[in-house]
C-alpha atoms as a PDB file:
ATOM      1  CA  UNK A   1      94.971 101.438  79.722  1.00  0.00           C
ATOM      2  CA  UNK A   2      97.314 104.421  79.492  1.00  0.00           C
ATOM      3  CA  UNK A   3      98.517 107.271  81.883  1.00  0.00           C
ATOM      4  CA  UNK A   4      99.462 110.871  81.157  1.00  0.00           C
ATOM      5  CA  UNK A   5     101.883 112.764  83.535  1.00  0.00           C
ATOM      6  CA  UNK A   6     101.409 116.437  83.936  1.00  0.00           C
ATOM      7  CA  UNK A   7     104.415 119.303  85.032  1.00  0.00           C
ATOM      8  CA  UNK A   8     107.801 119.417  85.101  1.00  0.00           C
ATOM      9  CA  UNK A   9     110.793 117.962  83.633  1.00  0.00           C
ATOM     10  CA  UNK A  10     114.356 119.095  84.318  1.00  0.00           C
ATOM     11  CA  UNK A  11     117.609 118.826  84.335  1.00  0.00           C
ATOM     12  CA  UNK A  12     119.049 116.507  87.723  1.00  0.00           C
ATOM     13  CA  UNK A  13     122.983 117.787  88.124  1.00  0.00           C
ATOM     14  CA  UNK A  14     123.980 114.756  90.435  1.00  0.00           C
ATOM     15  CA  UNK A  15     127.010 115.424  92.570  1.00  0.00           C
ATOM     16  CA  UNK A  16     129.585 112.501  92.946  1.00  0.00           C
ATOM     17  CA  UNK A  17     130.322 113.769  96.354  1.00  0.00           C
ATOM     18  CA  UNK A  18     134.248 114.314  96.445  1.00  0.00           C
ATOM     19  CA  UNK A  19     136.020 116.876  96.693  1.00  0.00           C
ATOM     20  CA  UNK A  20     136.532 119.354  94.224  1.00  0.00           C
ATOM     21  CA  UNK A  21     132.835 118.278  93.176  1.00  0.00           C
ATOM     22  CA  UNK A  22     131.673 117.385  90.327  1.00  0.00           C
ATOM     23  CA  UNK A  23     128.088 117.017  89.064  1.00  0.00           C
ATOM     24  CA  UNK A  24     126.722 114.502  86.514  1.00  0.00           C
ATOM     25  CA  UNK A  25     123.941 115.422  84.090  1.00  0.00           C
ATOM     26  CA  UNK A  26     120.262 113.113  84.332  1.00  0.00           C
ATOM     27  CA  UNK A  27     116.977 113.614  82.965  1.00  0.00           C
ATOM     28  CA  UNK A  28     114.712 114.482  85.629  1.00  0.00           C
ATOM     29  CA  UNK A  29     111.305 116.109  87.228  1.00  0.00           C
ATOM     30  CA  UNK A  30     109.002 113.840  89.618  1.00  0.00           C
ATOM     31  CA  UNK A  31     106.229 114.017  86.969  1.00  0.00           C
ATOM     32  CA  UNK A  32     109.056 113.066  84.136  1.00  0.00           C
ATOM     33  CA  UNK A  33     110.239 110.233  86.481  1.00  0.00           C
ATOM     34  CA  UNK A  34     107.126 108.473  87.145  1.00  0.00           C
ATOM     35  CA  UNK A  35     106.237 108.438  83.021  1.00  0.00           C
ATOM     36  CA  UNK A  36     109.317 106.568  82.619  1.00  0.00           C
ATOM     37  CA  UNK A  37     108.670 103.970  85.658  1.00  0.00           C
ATOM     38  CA  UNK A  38     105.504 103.209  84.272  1.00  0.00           C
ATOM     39  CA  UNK A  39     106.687 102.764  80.686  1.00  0.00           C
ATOM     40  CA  UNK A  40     109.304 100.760  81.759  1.00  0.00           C
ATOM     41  CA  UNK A  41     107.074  98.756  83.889  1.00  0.00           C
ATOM     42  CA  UNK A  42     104.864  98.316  80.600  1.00  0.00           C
ATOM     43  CA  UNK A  43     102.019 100.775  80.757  1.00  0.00           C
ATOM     44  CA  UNK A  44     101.496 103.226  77.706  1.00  0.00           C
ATOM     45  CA  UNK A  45     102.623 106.168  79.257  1.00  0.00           C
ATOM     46  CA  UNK A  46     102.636 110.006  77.761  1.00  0.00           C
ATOM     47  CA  UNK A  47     104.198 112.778  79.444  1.00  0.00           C
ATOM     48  CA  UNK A  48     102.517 116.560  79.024  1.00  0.00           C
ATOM     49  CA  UNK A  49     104.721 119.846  79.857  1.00  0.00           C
ATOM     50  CA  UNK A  50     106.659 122.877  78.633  1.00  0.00           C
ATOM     51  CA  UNK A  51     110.765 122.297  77.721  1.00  0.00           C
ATOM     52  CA  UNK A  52     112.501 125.019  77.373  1.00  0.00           C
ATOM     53  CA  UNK A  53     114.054 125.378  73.584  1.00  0.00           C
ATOM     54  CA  UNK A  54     117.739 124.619  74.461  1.00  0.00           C
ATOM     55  CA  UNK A  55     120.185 121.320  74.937  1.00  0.00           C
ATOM     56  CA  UNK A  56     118.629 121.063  78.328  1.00  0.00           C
ATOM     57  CA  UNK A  57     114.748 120.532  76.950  1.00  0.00           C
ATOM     58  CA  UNK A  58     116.105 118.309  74.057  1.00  0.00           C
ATOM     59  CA  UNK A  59     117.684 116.025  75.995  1.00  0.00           C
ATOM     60  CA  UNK A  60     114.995 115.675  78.615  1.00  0.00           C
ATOM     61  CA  UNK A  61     113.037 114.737  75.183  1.00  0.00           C
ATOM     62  CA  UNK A  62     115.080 112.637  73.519  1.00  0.00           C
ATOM     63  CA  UNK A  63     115.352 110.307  77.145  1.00  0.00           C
ATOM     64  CA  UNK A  64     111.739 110.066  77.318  1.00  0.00           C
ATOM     65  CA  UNK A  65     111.771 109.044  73.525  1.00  0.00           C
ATOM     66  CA  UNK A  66     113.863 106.542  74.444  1.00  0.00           C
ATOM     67  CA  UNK A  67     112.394 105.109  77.590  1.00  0.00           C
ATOM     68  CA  UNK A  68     109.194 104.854  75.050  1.00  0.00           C
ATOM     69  CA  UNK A  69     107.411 107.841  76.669  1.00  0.00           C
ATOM     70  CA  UNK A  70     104.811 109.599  74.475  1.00  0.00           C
ATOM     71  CA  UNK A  71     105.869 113.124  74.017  1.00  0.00           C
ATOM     72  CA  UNK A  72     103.352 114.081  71.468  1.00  0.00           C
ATOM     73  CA  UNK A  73     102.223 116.155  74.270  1.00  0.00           C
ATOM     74  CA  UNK A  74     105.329 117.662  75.098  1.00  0.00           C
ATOM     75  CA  UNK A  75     105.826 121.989  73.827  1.00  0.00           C
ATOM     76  CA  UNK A  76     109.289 124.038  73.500  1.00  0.00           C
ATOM     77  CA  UNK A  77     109.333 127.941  74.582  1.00  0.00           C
ATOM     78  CA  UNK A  78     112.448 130.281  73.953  1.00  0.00           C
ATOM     79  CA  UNK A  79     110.462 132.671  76.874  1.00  0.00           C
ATOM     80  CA  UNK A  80     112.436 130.944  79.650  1.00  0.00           C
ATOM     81  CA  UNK A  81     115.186 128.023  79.941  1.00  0.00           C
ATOM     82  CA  UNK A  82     114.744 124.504  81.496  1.00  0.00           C
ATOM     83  CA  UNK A  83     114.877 124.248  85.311  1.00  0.00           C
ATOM     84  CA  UNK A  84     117.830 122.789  86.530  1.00  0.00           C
ATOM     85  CA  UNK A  85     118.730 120.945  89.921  1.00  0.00           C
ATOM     86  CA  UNK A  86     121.632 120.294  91.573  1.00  0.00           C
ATOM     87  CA  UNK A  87     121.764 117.166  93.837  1.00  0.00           C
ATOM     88  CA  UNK A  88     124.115 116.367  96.626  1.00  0.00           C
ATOM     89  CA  UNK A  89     123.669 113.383  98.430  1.00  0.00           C
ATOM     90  CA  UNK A  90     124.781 112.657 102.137  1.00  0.00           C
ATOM     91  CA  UNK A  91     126.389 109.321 103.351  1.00  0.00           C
ATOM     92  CA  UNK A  92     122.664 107.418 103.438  1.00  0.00           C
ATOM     93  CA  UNK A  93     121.712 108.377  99.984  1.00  0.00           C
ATOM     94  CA  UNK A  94     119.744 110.985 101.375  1.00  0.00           C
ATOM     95  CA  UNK A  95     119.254 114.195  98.770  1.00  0.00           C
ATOM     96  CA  UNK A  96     119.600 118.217  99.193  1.00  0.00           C
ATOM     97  CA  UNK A  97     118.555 120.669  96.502  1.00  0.00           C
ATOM     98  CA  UNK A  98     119.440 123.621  94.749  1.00  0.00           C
ATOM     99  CA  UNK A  99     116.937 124.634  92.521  1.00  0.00           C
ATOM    100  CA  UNK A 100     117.585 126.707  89.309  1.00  0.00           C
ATOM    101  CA  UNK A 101     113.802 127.656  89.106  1.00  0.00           C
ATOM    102  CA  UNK A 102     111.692 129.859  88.446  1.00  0.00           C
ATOM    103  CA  UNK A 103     112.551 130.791  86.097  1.00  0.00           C
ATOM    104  CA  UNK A 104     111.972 127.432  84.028  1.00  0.00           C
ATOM    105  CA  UNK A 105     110.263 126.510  80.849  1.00  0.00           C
ATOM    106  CA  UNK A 106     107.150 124.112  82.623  1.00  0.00           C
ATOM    107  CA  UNK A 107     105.871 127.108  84.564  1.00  0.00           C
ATOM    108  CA  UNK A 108     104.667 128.611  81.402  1.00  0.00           C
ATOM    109  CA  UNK A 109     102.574 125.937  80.479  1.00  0.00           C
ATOM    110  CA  UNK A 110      99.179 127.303  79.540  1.00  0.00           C
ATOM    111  CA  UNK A 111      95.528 126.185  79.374  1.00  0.00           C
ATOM    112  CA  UNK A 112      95.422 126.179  75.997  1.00  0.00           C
ATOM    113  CA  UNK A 113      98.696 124.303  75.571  1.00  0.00           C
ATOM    114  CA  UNK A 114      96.407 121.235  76.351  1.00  0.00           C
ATOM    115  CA  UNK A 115      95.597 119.037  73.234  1.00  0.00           C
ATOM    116  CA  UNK A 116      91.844 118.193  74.270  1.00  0.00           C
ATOM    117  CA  UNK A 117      91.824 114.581  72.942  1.00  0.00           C
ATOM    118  CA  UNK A 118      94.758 113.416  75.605  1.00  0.00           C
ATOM    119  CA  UNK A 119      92.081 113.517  78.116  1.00  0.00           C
ATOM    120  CA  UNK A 120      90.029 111.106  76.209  1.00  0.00           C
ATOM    121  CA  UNK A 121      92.799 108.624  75.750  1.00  0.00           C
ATOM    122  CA  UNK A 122      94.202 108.284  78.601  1.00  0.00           C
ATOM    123  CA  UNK A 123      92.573 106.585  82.092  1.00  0.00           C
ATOM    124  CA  UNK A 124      94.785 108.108  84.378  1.00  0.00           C
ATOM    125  CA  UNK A 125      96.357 112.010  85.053  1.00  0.00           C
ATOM    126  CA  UNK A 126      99.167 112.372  87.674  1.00  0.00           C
ATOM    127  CA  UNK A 127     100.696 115.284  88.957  1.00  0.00           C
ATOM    128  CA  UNK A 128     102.527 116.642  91.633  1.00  0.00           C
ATOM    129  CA  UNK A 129     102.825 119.806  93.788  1.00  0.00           C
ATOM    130  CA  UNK A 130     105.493 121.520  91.700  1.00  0.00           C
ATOM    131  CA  UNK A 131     103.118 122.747  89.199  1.00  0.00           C
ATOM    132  CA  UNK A 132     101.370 124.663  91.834  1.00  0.00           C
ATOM    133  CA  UNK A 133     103.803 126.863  92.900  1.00  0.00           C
ATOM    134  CA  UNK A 134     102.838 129.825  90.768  1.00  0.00           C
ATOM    135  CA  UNK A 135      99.222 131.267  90.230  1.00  0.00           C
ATOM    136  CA  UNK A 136      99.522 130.570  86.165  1.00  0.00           C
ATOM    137  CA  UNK A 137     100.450 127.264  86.358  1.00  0.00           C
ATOM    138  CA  UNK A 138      98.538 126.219  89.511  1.00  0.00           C
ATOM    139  CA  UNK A 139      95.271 127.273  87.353  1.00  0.00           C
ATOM    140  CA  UNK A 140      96.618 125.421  84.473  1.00  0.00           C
ATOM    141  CA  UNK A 141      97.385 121.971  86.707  1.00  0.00           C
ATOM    142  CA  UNK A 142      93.412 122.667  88.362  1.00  0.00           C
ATOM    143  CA  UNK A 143      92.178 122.736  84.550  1.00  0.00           C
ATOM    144  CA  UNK A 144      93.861 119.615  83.322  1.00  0.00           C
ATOM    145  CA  UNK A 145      93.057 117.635  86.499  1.00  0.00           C
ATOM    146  CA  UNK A 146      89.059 118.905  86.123  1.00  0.00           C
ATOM    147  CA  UNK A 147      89.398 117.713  82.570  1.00  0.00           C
ATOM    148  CA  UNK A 148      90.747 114.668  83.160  1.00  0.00           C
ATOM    149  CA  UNK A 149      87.573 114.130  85.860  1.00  0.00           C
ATOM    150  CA  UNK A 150      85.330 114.767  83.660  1.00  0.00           C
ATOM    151  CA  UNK A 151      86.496 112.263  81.092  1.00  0.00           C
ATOM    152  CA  UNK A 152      86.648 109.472  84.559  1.00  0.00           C
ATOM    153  CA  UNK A 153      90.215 109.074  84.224  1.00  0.00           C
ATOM    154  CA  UNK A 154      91.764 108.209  88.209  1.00  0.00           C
ATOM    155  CA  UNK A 155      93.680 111.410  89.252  1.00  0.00           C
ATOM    156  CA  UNK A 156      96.498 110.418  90.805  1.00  0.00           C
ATOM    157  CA  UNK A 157      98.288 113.076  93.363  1.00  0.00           C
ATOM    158  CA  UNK A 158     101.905 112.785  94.837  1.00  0.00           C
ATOM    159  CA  UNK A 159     102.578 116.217  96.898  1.00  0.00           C
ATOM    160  CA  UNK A 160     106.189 116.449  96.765  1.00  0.00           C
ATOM    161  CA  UNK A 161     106.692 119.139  98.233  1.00  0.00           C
ATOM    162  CA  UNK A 162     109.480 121.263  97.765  1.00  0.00           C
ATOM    163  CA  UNK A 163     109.281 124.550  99.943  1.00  0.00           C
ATOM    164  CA  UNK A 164     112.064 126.103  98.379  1.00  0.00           C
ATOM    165  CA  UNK A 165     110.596 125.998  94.940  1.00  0.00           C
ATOM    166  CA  UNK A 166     107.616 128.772  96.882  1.00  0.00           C
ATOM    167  CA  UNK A 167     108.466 132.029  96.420  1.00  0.00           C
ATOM    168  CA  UNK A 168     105.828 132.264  99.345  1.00  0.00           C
ATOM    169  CA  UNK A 169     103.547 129.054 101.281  1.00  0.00           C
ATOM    170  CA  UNK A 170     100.859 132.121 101.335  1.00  0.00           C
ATOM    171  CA  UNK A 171      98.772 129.782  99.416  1.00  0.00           C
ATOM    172  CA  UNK A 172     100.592 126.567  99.855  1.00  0.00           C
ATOM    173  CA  UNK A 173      97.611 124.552 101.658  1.00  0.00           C
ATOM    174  CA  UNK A 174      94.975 126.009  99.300  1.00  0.00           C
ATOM    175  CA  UNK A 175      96.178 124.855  96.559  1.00  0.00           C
ATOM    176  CA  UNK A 176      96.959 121.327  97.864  1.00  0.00           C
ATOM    177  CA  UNK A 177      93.699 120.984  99.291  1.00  0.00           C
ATOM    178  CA  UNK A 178      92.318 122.086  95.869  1.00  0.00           C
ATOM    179  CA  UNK A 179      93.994 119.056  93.969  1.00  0.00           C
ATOM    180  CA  UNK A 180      93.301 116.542  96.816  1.00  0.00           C
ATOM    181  CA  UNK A 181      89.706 117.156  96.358  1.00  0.00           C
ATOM    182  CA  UNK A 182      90.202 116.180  92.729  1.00  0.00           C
ATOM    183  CA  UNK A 183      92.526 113.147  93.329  1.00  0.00           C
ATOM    184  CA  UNK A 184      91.301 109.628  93.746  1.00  0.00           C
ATOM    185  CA  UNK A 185      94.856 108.654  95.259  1.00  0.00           C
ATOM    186  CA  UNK A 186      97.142 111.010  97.391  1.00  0.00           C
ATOM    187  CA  UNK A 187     100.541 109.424  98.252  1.00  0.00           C
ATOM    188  CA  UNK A 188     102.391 111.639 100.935  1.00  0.00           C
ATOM    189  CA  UNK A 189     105.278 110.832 103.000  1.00  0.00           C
ATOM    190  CA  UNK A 190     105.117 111.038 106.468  1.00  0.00           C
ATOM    191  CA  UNK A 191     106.692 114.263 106.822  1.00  0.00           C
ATOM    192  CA  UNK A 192     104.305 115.807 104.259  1.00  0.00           C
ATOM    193  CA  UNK A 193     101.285 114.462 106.161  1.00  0.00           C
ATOM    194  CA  UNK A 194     102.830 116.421 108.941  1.00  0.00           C
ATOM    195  CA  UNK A 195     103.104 119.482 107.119  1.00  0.00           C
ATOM    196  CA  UNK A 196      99.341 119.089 106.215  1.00  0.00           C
ATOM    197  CA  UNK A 197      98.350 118.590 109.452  1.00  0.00           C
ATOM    198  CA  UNK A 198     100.315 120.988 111.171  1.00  0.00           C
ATOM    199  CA  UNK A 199      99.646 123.835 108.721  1.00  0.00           C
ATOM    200  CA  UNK A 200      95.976 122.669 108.534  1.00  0.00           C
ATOM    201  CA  UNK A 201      94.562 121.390 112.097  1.00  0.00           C
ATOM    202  CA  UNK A 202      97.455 122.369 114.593  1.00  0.00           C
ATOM    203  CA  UNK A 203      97.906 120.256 117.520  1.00  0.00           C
ATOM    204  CA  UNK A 204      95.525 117.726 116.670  1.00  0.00           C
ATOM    205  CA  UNK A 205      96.125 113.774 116.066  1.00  0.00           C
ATOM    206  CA  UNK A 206      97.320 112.970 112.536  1.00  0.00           C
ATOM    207  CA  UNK A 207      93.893 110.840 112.032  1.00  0.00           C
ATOM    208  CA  UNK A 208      92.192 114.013 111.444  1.00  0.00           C
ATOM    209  CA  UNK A 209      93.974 115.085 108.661  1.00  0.00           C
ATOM    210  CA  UNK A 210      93.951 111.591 107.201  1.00  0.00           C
ATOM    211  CA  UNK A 211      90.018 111.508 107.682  1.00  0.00           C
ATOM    212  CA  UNK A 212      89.755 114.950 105.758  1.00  0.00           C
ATOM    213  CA  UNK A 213      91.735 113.887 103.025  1.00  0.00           C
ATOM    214  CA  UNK A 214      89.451 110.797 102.924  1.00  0.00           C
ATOM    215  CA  UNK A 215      86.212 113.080 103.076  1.00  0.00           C
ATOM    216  CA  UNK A 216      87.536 115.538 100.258  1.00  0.00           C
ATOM    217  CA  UNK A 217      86.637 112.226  97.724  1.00  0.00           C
ATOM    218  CA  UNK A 218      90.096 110.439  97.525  1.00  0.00           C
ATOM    219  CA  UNK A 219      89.543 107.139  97.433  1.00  0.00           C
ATOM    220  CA  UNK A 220      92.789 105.747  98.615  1.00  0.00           C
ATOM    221  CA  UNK A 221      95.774 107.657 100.711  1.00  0.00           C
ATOM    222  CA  UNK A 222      99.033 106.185 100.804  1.00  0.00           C
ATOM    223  CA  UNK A 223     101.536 107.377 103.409  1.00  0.00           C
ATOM    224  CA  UNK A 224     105.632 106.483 102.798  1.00  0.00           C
ATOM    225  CA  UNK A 225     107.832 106.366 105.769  1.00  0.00           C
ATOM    226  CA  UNK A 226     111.824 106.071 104.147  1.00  0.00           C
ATOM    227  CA  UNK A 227     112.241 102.134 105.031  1.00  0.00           C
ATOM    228  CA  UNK A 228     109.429 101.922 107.379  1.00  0.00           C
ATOM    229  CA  UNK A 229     106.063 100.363 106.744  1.00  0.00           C
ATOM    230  CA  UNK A 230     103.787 102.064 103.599  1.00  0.00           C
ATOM    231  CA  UNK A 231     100.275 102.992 105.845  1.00  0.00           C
ATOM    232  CA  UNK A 232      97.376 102.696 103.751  1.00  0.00           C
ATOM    233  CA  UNK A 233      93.772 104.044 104.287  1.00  0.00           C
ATOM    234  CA  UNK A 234      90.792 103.767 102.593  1.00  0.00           C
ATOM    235  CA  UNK A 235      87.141 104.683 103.994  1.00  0.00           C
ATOM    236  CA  UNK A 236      86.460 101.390 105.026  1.00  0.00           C
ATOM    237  CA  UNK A 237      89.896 100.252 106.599  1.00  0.00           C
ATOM    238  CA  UNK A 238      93.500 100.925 106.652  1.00  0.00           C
ATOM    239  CA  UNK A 239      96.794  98.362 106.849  1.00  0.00           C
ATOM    240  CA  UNK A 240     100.326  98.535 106.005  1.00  0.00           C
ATOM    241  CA  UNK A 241     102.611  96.937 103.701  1.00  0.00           C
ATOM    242  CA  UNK A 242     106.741  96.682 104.505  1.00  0.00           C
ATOM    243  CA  UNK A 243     108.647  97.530 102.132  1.00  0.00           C
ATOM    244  CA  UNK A 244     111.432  94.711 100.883  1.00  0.00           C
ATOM    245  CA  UNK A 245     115.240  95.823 102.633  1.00  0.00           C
ATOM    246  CA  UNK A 246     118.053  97.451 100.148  1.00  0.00           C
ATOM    247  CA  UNK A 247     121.118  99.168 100.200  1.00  0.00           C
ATOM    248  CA  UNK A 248     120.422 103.031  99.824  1.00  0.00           C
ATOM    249  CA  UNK A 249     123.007 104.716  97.585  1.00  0.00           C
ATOM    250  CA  UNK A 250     120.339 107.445  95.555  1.00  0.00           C
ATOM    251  CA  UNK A 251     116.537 108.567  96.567  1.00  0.00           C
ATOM    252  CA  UNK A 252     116.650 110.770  94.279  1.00  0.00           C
ATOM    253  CA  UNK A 253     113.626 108.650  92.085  1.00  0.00           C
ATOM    254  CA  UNK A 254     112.947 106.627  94.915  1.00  0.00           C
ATOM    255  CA  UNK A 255     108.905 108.131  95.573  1.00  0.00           C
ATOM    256  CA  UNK A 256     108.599 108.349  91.637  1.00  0.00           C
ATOM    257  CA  UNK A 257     109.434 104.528  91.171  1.00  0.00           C
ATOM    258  CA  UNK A 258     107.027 103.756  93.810  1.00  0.00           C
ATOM    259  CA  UNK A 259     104.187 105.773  91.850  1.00  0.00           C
ATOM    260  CA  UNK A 260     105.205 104.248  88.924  1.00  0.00           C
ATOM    261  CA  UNK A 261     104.781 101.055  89.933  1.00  0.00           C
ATOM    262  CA  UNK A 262     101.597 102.050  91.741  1.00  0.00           C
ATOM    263  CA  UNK A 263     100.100 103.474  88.434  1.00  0.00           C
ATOM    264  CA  UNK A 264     101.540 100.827  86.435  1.00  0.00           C
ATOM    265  CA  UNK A 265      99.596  98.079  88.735  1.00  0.00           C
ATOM    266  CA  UNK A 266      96.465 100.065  88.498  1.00  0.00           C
ATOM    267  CA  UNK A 267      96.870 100.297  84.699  1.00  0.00           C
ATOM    268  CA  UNK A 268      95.883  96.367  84.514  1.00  0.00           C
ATOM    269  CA  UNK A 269      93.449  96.042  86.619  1.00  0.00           C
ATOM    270  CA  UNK A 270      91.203  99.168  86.085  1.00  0.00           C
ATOM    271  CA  UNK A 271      90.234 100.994  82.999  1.00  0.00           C
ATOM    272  CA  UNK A 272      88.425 104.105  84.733  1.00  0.00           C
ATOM    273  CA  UNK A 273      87.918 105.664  88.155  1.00  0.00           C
ATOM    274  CA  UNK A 274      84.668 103.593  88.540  1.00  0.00           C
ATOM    275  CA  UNK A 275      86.607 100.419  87.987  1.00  0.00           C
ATOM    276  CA  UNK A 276      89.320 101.700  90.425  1.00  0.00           C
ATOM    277  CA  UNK A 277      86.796 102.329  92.792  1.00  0.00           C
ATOM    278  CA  UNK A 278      85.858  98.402  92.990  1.00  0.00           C
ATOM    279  CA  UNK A 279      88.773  97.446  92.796  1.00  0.00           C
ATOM    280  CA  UNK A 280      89.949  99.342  96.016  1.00  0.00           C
ATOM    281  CA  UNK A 281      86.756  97.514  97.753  1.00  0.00           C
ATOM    282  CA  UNK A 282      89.184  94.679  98.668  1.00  0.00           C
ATOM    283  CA  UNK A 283      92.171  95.415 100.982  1.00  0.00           C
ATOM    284  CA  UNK A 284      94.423  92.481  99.231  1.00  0.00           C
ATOM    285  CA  UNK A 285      94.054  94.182  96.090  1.00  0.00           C
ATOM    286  CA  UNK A 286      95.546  97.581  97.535  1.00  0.00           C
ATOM    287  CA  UNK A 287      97.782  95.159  99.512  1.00  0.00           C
ATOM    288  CA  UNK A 288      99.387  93.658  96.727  1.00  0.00           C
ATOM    289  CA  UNK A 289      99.564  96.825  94.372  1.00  0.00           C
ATOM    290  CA  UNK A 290     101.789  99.120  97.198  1.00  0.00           C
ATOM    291  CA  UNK A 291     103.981  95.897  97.501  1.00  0.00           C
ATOM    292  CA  UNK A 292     105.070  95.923  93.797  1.00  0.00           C
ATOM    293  CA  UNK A 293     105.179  99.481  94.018  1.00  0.00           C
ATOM    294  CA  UNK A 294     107.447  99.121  97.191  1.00  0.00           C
ATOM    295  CA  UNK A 295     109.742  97.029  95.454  1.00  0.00           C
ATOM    296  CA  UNK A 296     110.002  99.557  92.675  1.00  0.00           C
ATOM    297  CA  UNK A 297     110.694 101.679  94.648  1.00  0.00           C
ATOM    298  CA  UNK A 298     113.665  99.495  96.738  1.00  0.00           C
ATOM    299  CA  UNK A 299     115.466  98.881  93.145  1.00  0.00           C
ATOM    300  CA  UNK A 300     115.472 102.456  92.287  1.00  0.00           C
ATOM    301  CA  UNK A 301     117.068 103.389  95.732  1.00  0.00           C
ATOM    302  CA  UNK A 302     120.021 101.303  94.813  1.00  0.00           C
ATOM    303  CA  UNK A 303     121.336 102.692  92.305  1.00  0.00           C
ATOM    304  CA  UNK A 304     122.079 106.091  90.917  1.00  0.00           C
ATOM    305  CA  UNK A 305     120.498 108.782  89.139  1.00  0.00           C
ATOM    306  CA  UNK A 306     116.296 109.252  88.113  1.00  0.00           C
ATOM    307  CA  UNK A 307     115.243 107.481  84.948  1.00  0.00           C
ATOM    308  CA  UNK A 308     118.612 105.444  84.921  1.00  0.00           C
ATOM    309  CA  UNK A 309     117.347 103.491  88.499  1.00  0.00           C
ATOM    310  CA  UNK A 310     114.078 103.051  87.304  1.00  0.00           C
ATOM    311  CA  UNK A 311     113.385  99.364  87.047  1.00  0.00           C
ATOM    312  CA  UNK A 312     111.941  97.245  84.250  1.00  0.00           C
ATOM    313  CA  UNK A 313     109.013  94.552  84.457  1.00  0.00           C
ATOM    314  CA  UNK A 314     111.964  91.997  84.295  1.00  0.00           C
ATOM    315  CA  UNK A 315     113.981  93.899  87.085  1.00  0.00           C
ATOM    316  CA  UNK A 316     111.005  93.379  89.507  1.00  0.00           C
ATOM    317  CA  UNK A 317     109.986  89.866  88.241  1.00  0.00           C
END
């Protein structure tokens, strides 16, 4: 069983929050992050994107090389530079943003960057809303995922949604409406499922967007809440599954861990979407995968940084 991650890495300058400040550099990029959970977790893991051809894109390399990522997938560009982020962090862990992006190398990534065979060898894609942000690479992100469905890999969709990485949320919704009809998991925070259902339904109960999403084909939705309880739903039911208590210091990979853990769960259980499918027929089994996940996610909270917090099969056990 293997997964590929599809979109952006970059460069995460965290701030050690004194004064004068002073920023710390990490290898970064939700899609980036949640290769590295699951390869640390165990699960042969590649990760697919454009790096910019500078110290910035080497790095980001040479850390997934090390975490034992696959980056035979990976490209270099001179057109543009790697994105960067800079990441201050309030009393409660809690992140803000500045974005150095676009421009940024994974935005060029092109259709026929892909190497056709990935989608054959791998069971599961997973991407996130920061490859939709621009027409180009939107189409490219559409392509892969379509690819990936026709080989029966499990499509795996966290939104992450970043507004300030839009240069307009014209076509915000479209495009994540577009990718949740291709996704056989959709993992949204509570806020996000707000956004959606605001932007989408206005002023109507939060079950209706939940019951779309569930009617555009995904088989299972997950729905974060910070330290609150992970909701679940599925066509057939729904539950929820507390998360273990931890000290907050960093959330910066905290949603990433989770879907690595997630994914990496999956990855031994089901070898295909079909399989996945069966196997999310029984509510324990979706019971007992968010709960590792959850735990994942708790270990990566405590401690600094993105691929430095991720956890290890023997952290968790």
């Amino acid at each position: 069983m293997s997964l590929v991650c599809f979109g952006e890495a970059l460069i995460d300058f965290l701030s050690d929050g004194k004064q004068p400040e002073s920023f710390t550099k990490y290898a970064g990029g939700a899609p980036a992050n949640v290769a590295v959970a699951a390869a640390k977790l165990g699960l042969n893991t590649s990760f697919c994107g454009m790096l910019g051809d500078d110290m910035f894109g080497h790095f980001i390399k040479q850390e997934l090389d090390q975490h034992a990522v696959n980056t035979q997938y990976c490209t270099f560009t001179d057109a543009a530079k790697t994105a960067l982020a800079f990441v201050s962090l309030d009393d409660s862990g809690e992140r803000s943003f500045s974005f150095y992006r676009p421009p940024a190398a994974d935005l060029l990534y092109r259709v026929d960057d892909f190497d056709h065979a990935m989608f054959a060898n791998h069971a599961i894609m997973h991407v996130c809303s920061n490859s939709l942000t621009e027409h180009n690479i939107y189409q490219t992100t559409i392509y892969g995922l379509t690819q990936a469905k026709k080989a029966g890999a499990i499509c795996s969709f966290d939104m992450n949604l970043r507004e300030n990485l839009w240069p307009s949320m014209r076509h915000t919704l479209d495009r994540m409406w577009h990718v949740i009809s291709l996704a056989d998991i959709v993992k949204l925070s509570f806020e996000e499922l707000e956004f959606l259902n605001q932007k989408s339904h206005q002023e109507v109960p939060l079950e209706h967007t939940i019951d779309a999403i569930l009617k555009a084909g995904v088989t299972c939705l997950l729905v974060t809440n910070g330290g609150e309880a992970i909701s679940f739903y599925h066509a057939d039911f729904k539950g929820q599954v507390s998360p273990p208590a931890t000290k907050v210091v960093d959330t910066t990979a905290a949603g990433d861990a989770f879907i690595g853990g997630m994914l990496s769960k999956i990855g031994q259980h089901c070898e295909n979407k079909q399989s996945f499918k069966a196997f999310c027929q029984t509510p324990a089994n979706i019971e007992q995968t968010i709960a590792y996940a959850a735990k994942a996610g708790a270990f990566a909270v405590s401690r600094y940084g993105a691929f430095a917090s991720l956890p290890s099969a023997a952290d968790l056990a």
